[in-house]
Protein backbone atom coordinates (compact mmCIF):
# COMPACT_ATOMS: atom_id res chain seq x y z
CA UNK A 1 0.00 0.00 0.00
CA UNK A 2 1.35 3.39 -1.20
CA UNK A 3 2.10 5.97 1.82
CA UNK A 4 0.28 9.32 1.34
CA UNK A 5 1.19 11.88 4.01
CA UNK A 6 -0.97 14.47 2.67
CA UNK A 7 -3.65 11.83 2.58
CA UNK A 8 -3.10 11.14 6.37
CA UNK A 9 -3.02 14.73 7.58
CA UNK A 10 -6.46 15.12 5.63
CA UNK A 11 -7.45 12.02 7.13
CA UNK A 12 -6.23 13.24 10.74
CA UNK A 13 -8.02 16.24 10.60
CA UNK A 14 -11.43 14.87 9.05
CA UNK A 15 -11.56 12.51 11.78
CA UNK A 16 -10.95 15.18 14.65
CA UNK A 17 -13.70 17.38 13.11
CA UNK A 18 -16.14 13.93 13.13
CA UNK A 19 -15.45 13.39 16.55
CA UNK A 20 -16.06 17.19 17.88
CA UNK A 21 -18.86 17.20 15.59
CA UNK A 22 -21.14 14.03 17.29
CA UNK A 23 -19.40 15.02 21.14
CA UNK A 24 -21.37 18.93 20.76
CA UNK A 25 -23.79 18.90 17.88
CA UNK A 26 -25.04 22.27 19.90
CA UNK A 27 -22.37 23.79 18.61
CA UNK A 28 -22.91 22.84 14.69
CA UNK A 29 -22.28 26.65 13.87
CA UNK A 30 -18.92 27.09 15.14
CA UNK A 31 -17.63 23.37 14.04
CA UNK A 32 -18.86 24.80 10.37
CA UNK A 33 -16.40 27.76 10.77
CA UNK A 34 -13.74 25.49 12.51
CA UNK A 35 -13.81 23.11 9.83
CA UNK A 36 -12.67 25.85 7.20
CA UNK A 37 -10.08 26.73 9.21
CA UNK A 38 -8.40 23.15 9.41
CA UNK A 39 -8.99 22.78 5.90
CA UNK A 40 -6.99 25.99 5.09
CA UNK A 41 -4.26 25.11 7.83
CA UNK A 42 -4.02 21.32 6.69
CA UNK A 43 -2.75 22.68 3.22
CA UNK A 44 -0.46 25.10 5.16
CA UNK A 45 0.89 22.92 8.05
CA UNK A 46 4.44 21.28 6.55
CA UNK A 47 5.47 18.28 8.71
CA UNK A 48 6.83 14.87 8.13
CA UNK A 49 4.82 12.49 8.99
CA UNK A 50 6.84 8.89 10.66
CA UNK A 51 5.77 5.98 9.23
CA UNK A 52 3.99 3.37 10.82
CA UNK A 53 4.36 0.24 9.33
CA UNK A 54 2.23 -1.39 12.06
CA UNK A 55 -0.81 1.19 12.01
CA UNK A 56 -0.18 3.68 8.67
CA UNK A 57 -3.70 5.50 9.71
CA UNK A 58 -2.43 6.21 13.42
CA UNK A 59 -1.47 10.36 13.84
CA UNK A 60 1.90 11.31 13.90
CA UNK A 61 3.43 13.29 16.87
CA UNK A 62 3.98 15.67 14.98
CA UNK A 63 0.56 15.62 13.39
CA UNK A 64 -0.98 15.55 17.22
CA UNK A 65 1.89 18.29 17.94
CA UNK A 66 0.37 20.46 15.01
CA UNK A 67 -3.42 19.61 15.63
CA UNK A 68 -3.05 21.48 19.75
CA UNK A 69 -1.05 24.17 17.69
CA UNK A 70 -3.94 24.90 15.86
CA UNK A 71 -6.77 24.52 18.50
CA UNK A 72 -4.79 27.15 20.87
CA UNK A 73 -4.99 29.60 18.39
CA UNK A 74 -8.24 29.40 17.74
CA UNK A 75 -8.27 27.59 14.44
CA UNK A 76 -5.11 29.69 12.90
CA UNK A 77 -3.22 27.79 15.15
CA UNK A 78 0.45 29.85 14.87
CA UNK A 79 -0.64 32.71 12.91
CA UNK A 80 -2.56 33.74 15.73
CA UNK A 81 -0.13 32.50 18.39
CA UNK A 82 2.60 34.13 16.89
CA UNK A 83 0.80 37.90 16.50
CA UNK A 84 -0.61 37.73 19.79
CA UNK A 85 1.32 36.10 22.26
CA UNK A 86 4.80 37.74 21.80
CA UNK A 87 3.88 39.55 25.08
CA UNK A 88 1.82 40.27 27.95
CA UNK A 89 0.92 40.52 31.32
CA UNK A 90 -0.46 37.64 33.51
CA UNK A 91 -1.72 38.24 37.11
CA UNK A 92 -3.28 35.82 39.57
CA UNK A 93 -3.03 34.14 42.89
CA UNK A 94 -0.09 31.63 43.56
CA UNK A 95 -1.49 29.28 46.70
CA UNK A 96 1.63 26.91 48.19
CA UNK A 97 2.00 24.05 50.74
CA UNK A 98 5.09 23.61 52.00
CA UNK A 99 6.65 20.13 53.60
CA UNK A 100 5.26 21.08 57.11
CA UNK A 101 1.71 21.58 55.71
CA UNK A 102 1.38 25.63 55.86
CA UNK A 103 -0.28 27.18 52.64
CA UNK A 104 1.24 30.49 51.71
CA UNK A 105 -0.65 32.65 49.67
CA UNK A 106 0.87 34.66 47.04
CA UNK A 107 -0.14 37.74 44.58
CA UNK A 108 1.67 37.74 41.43
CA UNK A 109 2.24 39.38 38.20
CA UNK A 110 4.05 37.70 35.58
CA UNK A 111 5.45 39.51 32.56
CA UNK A 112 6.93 38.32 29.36
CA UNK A 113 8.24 39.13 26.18
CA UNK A 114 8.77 36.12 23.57
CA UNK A 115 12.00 35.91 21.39
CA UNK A 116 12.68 34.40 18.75
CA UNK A 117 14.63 31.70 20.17
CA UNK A 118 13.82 30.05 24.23
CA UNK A 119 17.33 32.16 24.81
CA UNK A 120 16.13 35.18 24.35
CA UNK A 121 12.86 34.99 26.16
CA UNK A 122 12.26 37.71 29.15
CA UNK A 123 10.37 36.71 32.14
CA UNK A 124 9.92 38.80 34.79
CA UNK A 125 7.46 36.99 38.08
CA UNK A 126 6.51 39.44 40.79
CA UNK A 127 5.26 38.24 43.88
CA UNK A 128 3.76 39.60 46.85
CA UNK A 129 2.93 38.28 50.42
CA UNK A 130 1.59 40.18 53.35
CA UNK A 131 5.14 39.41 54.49
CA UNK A 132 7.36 40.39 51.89
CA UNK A 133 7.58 41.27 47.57
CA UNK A 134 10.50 40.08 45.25
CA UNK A 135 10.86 39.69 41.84
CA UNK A 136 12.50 37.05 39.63
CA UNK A 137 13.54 38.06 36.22
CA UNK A 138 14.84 35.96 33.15
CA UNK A 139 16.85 38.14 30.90
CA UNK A 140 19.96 37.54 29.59
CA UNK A 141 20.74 34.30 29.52
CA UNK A 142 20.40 34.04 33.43
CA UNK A 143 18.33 34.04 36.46
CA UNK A 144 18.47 37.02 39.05
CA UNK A 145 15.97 38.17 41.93
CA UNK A 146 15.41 41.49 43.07
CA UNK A 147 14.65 43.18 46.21
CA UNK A 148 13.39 47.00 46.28
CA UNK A 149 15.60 47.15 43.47
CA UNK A 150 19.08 45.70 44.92
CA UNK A 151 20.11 42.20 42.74
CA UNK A 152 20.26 38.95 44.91
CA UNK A 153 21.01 35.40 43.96
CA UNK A 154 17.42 33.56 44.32
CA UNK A 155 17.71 30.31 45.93
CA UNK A 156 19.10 27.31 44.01
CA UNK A 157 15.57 25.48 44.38
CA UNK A 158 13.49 28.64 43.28
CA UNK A 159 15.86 28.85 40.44
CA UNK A 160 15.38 25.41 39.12
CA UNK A 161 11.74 26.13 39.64
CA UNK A 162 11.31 29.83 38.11
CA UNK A 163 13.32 27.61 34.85
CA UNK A 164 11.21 24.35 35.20
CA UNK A 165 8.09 26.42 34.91
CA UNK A 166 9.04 27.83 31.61
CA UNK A 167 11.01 24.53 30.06
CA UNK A 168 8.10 22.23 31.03
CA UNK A 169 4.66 24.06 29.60
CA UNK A 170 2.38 24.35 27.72
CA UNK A 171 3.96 26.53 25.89
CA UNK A 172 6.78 24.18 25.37
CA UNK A 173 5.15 22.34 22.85
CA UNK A 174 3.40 25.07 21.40
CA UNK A 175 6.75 26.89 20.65
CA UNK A 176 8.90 23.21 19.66
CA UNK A 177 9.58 24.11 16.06
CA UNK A 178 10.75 27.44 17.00
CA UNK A 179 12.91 26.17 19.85
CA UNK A 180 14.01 22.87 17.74
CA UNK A 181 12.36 20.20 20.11
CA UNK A 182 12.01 17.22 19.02
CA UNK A 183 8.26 15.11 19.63
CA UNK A 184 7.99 11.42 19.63
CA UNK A 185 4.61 9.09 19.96
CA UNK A 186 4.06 7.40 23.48
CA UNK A 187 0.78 5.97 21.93
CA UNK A 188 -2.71 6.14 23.17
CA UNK A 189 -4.10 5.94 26.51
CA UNK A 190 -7.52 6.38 28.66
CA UNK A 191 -8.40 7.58 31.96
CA UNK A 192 -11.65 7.93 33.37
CA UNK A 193 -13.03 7.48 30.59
CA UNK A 194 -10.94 10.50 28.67
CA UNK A 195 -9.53 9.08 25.10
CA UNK A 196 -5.45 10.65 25.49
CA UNK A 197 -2.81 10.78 22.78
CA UNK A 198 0.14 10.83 24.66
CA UNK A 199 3.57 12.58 22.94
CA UNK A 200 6.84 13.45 24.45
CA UNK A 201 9.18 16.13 23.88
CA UNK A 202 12.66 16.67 24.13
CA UNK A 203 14.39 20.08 23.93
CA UNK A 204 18.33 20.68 23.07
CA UNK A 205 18.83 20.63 26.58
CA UNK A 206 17.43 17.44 26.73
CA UNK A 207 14.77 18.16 28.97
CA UNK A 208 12.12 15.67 28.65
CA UNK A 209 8.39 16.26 29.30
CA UNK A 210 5.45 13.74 28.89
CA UNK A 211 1.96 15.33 27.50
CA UNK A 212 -1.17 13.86 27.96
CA UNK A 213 -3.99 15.19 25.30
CA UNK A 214 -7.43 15.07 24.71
CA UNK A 215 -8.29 13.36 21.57
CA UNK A 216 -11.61 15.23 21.45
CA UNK A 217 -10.26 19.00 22.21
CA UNK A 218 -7.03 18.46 21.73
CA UNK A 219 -6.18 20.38 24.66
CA UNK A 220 -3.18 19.71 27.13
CA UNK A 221 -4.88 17.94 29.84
CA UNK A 222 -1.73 17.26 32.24
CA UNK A 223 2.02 17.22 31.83
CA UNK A 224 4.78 14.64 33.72
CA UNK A 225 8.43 15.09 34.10
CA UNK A 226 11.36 14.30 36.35
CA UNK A 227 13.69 16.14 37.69
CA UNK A 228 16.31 15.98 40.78
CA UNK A 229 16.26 18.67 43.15
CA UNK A 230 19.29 20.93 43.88
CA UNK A 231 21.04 19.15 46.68
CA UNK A 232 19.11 15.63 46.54
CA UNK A 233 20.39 12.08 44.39
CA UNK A 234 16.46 11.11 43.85
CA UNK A 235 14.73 12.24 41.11
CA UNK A 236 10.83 13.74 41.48
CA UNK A 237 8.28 13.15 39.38
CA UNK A 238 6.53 16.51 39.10
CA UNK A 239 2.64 16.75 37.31
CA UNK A 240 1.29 19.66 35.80
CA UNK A 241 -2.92 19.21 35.42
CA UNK A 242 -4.64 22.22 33.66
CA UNK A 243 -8.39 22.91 34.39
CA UNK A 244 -10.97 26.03 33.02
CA UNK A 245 -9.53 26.70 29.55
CA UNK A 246 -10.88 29.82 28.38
CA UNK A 247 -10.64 32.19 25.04
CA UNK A 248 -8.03 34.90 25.79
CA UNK A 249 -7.41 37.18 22.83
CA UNK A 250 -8.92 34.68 20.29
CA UNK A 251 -6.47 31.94 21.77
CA UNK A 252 -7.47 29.09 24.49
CA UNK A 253 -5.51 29.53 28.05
CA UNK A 254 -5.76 26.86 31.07
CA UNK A 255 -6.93 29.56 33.81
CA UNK A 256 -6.30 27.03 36.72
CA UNK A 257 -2.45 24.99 37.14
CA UNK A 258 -1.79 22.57 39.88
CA UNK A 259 1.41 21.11 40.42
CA UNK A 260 1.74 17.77 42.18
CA UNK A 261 5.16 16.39 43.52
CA UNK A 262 5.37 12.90 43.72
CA UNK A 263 1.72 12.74 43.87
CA UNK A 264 1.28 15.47 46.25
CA UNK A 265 -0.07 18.76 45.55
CA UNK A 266 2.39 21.62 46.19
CA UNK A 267 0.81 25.02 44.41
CA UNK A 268 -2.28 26.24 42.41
CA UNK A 269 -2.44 29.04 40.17
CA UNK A 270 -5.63 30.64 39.26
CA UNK A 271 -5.44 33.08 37.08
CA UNK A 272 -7.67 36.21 37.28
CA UNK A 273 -6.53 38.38 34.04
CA UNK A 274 -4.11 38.16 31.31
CA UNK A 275 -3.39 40.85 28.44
CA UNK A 276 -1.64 40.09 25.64
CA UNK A 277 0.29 42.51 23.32
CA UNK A 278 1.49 45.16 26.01
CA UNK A 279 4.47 47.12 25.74
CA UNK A 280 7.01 46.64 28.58
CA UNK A 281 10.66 48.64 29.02
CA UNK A 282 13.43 46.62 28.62
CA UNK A 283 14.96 48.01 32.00
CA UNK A 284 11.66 45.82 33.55
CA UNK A 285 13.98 42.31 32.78
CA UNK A 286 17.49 44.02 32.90
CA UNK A 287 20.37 43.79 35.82
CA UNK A 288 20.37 47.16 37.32
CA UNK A 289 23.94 46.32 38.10
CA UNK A 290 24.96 45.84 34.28
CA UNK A 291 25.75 49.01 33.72
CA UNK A 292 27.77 49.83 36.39
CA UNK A 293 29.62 46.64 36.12
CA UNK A 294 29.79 47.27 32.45
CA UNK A 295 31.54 50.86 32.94
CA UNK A 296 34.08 49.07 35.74
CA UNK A 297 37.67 49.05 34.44
């Protein structure tokens, strides 16, 4: 039998609409407009499908990769991604539990601006507590916190995190052509009674992370990956389940995170707004001691 990519991505697609189409025939209207929109982007997406020798009809993950790509942007999948997402500002309430069982409740604001390349990403997360505010900022190429504006090195566990939080995402896969990831089929699963394609990716760090998706929405239900803490030998399984996506700007955001350790819970995020193309100063993500250090002989 004769291997037809383009066949199977039109195939792929059909089958997705099918499904959404008998799971919410309230919402015949919409599935109408959506299906023009994956028939324009299946002539515009340009992956490679892997062959499957066993099962030639079973998606890519690639083609699954794609597929999320273009739900999240509403149908345009990157075109809209790309225009709107390049920045913004995120705020919401951070709740966590530490190892002796208090929950600390924290105010944040998270700011971003997207480059064209993971590297030259700027993240700036400002927290407050009713006992203290700091900031941690991603510019650079590094990781610095700051205090009333003085620089101080964040701890090595709040660094890992601050970097685990952006490496292991949603955006992640959303952004893996652009930051040269590579995704690979873990097959199908189900769990209560949720059908799951299930696709890993691997960055050039090689940081690994496990997604599990819907196979109706194709939305990022969960995400697994390991890591080992700074200053342990034992690697911990860390979990990532996303609840109330809603339409932000024409793009579908998860507006509730929570992040299990080992099984246990550790944090929620809710978010309560989120703008997208705001214009932020550079000086918001930049060492104030750069230039000073800079103009040191």
């Amino acid at each position: 039998m004769c291997y037809n990519p383009d066949k199977l991505q039109r195939e792929f697609l059909y089958q997705v609409f099918v499904n959404m189409k008998s799971k919410a025939r309230l919402r015949f209207r919409k599935l109408r407009i959506l299906a023009v929109a994956l028939a324009t982007s299946a002539l515009l997406l340009s992956i490679s499908p892997l062959s499957r020798a066993d099962d030639p009809k079973a998606p890519t993950a690639e083609q699954i990769g794609e597929t999320v790509i273009l739900f999240a942007g509403g149908g345009m999948g990157r075109v809209t991604l790309n225009q709107i997402r390049r920045n913004g500002v995120e705020r919401g309430r951070l709740t966590r539990t530490g190892q002796d069982g208090r929950v600390e409740e924290v105010r944040y604001e998270l700011r971003f601006v997207r480059g064209d390349k993971p590297e030259k990403d700027k993240v700036r997360f400002d927290s407050k507590t009713p006992q203290a505010e700091y900031s941690l900022v991603y510019g650079g190429g590094r990781v610095f916190g700051l205090v009333n504006g003085s620089i101080f090195t964040p701890r090595a566990d709040a660094t890992a995190g601050f970097i685990a939080q952006q490496a292991h995402s949603i955006d992640a896969l959303l952004r893996y052509k652009e930051n040269e990831s590579k995704l690979t089929s873990a097959g199908k699963d189900k769990q209560q009674g949720v059908d799951l394609y299930v696709i890993d990716l691997t960055d050039k760090a090689n940081r690994k992370t496990r997604y599990f998706i819907s196979a109706r929405t194709f939305r990022v239900l969960w995400l697994d990956y390991e890591e080992i803490p700074p200053g342990s030998t034992t690697a911990v399984k860390y979990t990532r389940r996303f609840y109330d996506y809603r339409m932000a700007q024409s793009t579908w955001v998860p507006y509730r995170t929570v992040l299990l350790e080992d099984g246990k819970q550790t944090s929620e995020t809710r978010i309560l707004t989120i703008t997208y193309g705001v214009k932020m100063e550079d000086s918001l993500f930049q060492n104030p001691d750069a230039s000073t250090t800079a103009g040191n002989p």
